[in-house]
Protein backbone atom coordinates (compact mmCIF):
# COMPACT_ATOMS: atom_id res chain seq x y z
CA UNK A 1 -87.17 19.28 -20.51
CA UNK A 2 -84.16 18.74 -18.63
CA UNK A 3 -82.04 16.20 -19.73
CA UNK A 4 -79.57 14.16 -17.39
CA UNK A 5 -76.03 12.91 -18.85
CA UNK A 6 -73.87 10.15 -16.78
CA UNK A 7 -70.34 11.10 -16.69
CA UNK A 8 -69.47 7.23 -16.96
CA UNK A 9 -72.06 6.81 -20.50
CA UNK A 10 -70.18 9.91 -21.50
CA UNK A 11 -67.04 8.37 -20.92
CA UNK A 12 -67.67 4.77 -22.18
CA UNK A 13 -69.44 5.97 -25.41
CA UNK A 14 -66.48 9.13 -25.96
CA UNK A 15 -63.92 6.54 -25.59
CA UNK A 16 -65.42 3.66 -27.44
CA UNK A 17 -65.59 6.20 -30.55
CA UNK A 18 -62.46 7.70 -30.73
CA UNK A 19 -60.96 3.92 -29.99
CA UNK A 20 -63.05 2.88 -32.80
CA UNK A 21 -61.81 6.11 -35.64
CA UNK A 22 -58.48 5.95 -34.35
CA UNK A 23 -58.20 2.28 -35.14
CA UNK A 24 -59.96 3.01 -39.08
CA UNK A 25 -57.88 5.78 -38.92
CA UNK A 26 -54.46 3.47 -38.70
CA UNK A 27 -55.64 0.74 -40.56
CA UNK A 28 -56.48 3.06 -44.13
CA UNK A 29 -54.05 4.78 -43.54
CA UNK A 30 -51.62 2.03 -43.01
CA UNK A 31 -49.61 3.36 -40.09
CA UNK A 32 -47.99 1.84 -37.89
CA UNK A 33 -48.90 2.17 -34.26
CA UNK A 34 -48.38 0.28 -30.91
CA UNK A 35 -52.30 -0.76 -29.60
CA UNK A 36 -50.81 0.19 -26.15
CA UNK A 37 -50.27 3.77 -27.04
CA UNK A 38 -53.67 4.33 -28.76
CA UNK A 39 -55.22 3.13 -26.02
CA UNK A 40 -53.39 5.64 -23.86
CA UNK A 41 -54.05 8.20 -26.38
CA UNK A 42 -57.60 7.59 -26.06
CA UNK A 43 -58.10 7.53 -22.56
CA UNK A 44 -56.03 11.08 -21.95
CA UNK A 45 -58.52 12.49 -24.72
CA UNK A 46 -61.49 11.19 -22.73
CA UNK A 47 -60.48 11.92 -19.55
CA UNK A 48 -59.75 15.88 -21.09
CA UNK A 49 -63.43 15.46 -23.09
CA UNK A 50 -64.73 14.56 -19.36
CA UNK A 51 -62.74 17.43 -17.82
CA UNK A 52 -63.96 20.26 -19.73
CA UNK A 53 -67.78 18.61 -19.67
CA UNK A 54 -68.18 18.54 -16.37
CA UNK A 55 -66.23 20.80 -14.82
CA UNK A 56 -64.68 23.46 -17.08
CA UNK A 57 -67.36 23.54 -19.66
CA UNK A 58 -67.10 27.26 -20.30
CA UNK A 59 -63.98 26.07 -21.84
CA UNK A 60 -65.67 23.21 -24.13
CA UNK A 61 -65.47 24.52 -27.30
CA UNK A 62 -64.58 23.59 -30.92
CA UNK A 63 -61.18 24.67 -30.49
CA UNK A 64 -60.69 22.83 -27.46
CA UNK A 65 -62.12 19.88 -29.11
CA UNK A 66 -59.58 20.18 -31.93
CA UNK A 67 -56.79 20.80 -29.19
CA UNK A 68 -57.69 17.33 -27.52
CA UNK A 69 -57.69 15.61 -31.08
CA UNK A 70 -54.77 16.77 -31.83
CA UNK A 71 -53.07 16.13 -28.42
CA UNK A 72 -54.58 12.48 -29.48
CA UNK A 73 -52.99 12.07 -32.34
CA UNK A 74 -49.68 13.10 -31.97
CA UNK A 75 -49.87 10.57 -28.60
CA UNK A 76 -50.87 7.76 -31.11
CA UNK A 77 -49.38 8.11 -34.62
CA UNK A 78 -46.37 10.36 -33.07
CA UNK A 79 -46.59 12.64 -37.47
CA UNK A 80 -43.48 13.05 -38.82
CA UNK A 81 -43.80 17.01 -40.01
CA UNK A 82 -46.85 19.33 -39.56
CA UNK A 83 -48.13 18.61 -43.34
CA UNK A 84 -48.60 14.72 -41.68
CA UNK A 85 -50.74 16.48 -38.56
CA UNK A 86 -53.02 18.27 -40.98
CA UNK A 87 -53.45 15.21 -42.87
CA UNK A 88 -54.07 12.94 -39.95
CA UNK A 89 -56.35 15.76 -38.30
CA UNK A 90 -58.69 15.89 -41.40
CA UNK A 91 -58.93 12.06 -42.58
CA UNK A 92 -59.97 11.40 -38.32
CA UNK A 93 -62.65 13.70 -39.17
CA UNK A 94 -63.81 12.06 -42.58
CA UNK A 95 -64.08 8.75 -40.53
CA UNK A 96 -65.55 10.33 -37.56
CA UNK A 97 -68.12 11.54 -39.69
CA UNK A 98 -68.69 8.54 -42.23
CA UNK A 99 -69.54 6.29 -38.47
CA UNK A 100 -71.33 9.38 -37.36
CA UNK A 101 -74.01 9.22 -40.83
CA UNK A 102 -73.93 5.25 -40.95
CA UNK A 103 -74.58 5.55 -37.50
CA UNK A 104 -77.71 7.87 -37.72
CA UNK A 105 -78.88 5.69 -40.65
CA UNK A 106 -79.40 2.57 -39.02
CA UNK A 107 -81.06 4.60 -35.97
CA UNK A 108 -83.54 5.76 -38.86
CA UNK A 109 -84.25 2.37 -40.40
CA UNK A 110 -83.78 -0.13 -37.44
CA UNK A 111 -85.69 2.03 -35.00
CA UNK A 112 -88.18 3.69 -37.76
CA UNK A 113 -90.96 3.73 -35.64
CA UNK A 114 -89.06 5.10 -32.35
CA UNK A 115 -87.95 8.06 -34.21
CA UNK A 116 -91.94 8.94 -35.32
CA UNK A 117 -92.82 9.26 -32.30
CA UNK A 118 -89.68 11.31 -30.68
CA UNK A 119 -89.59 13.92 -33.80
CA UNK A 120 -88.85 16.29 -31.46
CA UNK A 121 -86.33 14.36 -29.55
CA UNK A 122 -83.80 12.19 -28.68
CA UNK A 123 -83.31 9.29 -26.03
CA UNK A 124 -80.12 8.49 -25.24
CA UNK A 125 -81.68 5.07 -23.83
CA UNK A 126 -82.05 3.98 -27.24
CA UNK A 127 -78.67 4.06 -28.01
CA UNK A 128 -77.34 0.36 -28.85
CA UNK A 129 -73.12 -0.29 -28.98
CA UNK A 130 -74.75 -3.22 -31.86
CA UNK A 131 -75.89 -0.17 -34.36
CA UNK A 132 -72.61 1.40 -33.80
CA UNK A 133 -70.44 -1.51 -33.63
CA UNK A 134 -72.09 -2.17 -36.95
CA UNK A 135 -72.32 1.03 -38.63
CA UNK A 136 -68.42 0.94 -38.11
CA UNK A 137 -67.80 -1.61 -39.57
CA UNK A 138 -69.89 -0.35 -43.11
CA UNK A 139 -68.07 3.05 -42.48
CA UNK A 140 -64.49 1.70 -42.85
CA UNK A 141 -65.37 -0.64 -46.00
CA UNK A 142 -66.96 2.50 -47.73
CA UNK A 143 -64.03 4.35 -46.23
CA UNK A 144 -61.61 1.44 -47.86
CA UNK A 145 -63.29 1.92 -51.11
CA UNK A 146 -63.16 5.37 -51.44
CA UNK A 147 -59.25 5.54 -50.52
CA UNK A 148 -58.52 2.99 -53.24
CA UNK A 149 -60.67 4.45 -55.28
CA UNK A 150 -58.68 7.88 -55.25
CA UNK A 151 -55.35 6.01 -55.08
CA UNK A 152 -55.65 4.38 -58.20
CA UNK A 153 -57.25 7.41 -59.94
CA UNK A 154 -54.20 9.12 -58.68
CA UNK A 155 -52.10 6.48 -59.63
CA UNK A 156 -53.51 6.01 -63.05
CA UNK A 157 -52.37 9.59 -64.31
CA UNK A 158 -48.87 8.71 -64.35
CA UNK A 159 -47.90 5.03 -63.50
CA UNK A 160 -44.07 5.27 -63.56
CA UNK A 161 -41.50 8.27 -62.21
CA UNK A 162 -37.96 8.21 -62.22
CA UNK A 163 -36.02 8.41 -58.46
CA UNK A 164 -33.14 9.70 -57.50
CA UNK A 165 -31.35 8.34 -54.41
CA UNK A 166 -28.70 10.85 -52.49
CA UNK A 167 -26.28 9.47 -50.55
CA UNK A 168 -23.13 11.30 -48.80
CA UNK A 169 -21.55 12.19 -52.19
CA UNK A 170 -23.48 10.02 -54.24
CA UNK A 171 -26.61 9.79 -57.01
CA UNK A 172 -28.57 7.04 -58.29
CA UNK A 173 -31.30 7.37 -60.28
CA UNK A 174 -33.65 4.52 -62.03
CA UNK A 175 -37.10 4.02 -63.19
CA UNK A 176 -39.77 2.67 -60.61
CA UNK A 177 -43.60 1.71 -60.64
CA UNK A 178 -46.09 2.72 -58.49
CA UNK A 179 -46.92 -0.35 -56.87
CA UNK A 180 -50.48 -0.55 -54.99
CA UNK A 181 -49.43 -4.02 -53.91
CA UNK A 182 -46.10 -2.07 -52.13
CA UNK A 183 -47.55 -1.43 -48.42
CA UNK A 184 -44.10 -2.14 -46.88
CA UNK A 185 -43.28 -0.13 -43.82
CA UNK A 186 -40.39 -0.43 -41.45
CA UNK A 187 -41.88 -0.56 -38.24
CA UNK A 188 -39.15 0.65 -35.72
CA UNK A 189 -39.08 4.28 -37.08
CA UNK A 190 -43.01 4.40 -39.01
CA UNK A 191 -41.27 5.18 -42.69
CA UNK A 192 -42.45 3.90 -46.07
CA UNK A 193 -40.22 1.51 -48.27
CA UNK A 194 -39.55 2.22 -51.84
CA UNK A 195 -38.04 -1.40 -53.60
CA UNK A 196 -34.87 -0.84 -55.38
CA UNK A 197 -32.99 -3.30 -57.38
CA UNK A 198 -29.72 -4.18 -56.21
CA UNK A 199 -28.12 -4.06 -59.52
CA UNK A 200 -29.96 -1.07 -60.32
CA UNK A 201 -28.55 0.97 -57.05
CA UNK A 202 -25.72 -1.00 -56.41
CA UNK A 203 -23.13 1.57 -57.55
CA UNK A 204 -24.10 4.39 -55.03
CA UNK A 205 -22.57 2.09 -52.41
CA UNK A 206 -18.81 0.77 -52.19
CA UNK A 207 -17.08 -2.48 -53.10
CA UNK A 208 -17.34 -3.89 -49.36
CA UNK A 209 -20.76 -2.42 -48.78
CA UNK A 210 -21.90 -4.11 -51.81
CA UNK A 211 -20.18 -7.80 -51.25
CA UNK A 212 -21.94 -7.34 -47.45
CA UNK A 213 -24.84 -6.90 -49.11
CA UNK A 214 -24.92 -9.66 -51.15
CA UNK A 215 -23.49 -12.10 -48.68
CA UNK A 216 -26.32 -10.80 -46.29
CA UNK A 217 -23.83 -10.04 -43.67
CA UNK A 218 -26.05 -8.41 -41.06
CA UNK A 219 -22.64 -7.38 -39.11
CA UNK A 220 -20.86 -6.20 -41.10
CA UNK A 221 -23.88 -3.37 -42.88
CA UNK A 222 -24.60 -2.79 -38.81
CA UNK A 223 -21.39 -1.58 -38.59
CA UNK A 224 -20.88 0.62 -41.52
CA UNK A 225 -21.35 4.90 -41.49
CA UNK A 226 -24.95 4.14 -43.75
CA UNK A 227 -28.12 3.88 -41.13
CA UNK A 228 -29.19 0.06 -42.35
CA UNK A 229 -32.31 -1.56 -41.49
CA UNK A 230 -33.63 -5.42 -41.72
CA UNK A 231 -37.48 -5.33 -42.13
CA UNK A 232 -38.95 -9.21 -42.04
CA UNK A 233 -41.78 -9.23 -45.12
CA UNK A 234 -43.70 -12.23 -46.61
CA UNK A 235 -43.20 -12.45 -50.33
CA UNK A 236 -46.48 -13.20 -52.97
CA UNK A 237 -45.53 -16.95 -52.60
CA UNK A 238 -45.76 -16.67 -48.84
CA UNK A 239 -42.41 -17.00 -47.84
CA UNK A 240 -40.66 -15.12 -45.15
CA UNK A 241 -37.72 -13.43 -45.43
CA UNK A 242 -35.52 -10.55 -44.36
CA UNK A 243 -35.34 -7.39 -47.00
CA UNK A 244 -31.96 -5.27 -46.19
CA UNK A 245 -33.03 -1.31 -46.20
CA UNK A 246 -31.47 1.78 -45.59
CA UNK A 247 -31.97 5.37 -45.14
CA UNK A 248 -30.66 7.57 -47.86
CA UNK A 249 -30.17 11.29 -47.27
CA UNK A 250 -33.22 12.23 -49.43
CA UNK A 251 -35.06 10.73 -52.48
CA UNK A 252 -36.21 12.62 -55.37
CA UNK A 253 -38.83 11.52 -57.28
CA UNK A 254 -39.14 13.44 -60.92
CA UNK A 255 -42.82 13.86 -62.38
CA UNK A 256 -44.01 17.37 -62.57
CA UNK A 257 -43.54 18.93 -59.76
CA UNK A 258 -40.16 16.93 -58.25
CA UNK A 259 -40.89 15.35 -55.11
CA UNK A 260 -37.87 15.54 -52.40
CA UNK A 261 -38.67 12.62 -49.41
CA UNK A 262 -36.29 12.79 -46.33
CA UNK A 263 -38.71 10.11 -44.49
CA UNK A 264 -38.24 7.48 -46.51
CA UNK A 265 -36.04 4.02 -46.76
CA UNK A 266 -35.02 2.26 -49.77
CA UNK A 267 -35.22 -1.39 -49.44
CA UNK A 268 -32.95 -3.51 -51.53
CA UNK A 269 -34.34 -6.80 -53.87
CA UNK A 270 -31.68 -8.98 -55.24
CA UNK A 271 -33.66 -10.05 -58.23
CA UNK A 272 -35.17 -8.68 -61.42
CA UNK A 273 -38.33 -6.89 -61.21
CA UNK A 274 -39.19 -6.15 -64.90
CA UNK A 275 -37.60 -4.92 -67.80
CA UNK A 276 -39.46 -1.65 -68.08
CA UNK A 277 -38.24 -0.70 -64.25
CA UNK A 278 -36.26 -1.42 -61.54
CA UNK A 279 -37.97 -0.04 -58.60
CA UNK A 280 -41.57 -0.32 -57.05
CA UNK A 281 -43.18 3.11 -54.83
CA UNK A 282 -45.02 2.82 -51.99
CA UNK A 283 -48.23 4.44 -53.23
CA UNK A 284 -48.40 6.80 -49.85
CA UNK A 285 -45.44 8.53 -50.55
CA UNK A 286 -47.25 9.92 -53.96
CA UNK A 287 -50.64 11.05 -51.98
């Protein structure tokens, strides 16, 4: 039996899928990304998925499949390092495959009776964006559940690390908590935000960097040698406000096996977090 496939169904339903695990992908992972560039992302993959298809399909392979993801999601999430490509690369797949199985499900127990009587088939006709629009949305909450699920198993094993911040000639190092609650990113250059006391850091900066700090002059940290950052946040009360970071030139964080973080910012409170530590982690920066 021959079976006909429309180059515009194959492009609607290719695009509407990656659009779809791209999107999960950001949101559990909890990068930042312009909705712009995934959607140009996702229509250079498709239009490459169309390519090789209908036209160079000697070429359309699993490699060239991986070569088009990957062209995707450097595109979209622009990684860091090659350790972030690998990691990106295999949680796309995780998702793609969660919607793929949801997906399949509710074909078997919406449309029971339709798969009887085509055991030896399938019709493409039946195909409905509702299951799939649906079965994405039960993917990414089981999806959800299992990343939490491993992040505070992770988390769990050792709740509190000590970090050292290096800066030109200088060290700091203090206690800090693994925060789930911490999902701070600054979103002009995609890097996570460790919390720092001011009092706690304070000393790895000099006298007028500190009183600019403190006085909040924007200005005058703009035009200091440090690279400083103002990230607007909304506190647990709900208030806005403006939390002063900047980019050390690398973070250690002891446990173990010592971390070393060159893609991170330290972001500076001006209050008292506890009395058992002075800084909170982004949780991503232990995974």
């Amino acid at each position: 039996m021959q079976i006909e496939i429309y180059a515009d169904v194959f492009f609607a339903i290719n695009f509407i899928m990656d659009l779809f695990i791209f999107w999960i992908a950001g949101k559990l992972l909890r990068r930042n990304f312009y909705f712009g560039r995934m959607l140009l992302g996702v229509f250079i993959m498709t239009i490459l998925h169309c390519l090789l298809f209908f036209i160079f399909n000697n070429y359309y392979n699993i490699w060239s499949a991986i070569l088009i993801l990957i062209t995707g999601i450097i595109i979209v999430f622009r990684p860091q390092n090659f350790l972030s490509l690998i990691k990106l690369i295999l949680f796309v797949h995780i998702i793609a495959f969660a919607i793929g199985g949801m997906t399949m499900a509710l074909f078997y127990y919406i449309d029971f009776s339709s798969i009887i009587g085509n055991t030896l088939g399938f019709k493409f006709e039946n195909f409905s964006f509702k299951i799939l629009l649906a079965s994405t949305c039960i993917a990414f909450v089981f999806i959800k559940l299992f990343v939490s699920r491993i992040k505070k198993n992770l988390i769990s094993k050792q709740v509190f690390y000590d970090v050292s911040i290096f800066l030109s000639d200088n060290q700091i190092t203090f206690n800090a908590l693994v925060d789930t609650g911490n999902s701070l990113y600054d979103k002009s250059n995609d890097l996570p935000i460790i919390i720092a006391e001011f009092d706690a850091i304070k000393n790895i900066f000099t006298k007028q960097i500190r009183l600019a700090i403190y006085e909040k002059d924007f200005e005058k940290l703009c035009m200091s040698n440090i690279k400083f950052s103002f990230v607007p946040f909304k506190s647990v009360s709900n208030e806005s406000a403006i939390l002063i970071c900047f980019k050390p030139d690398y973070i250690k964080i002891s446990s173990d096996k010592n971390k070393f973080i060159s893609n991170a910012i330290i972001g500076i409170c001006n209050f008292t977090l506890s009395s058992n530590y002075h800084g909170l982690i982004n949780p991503d920066l232990i995974n």
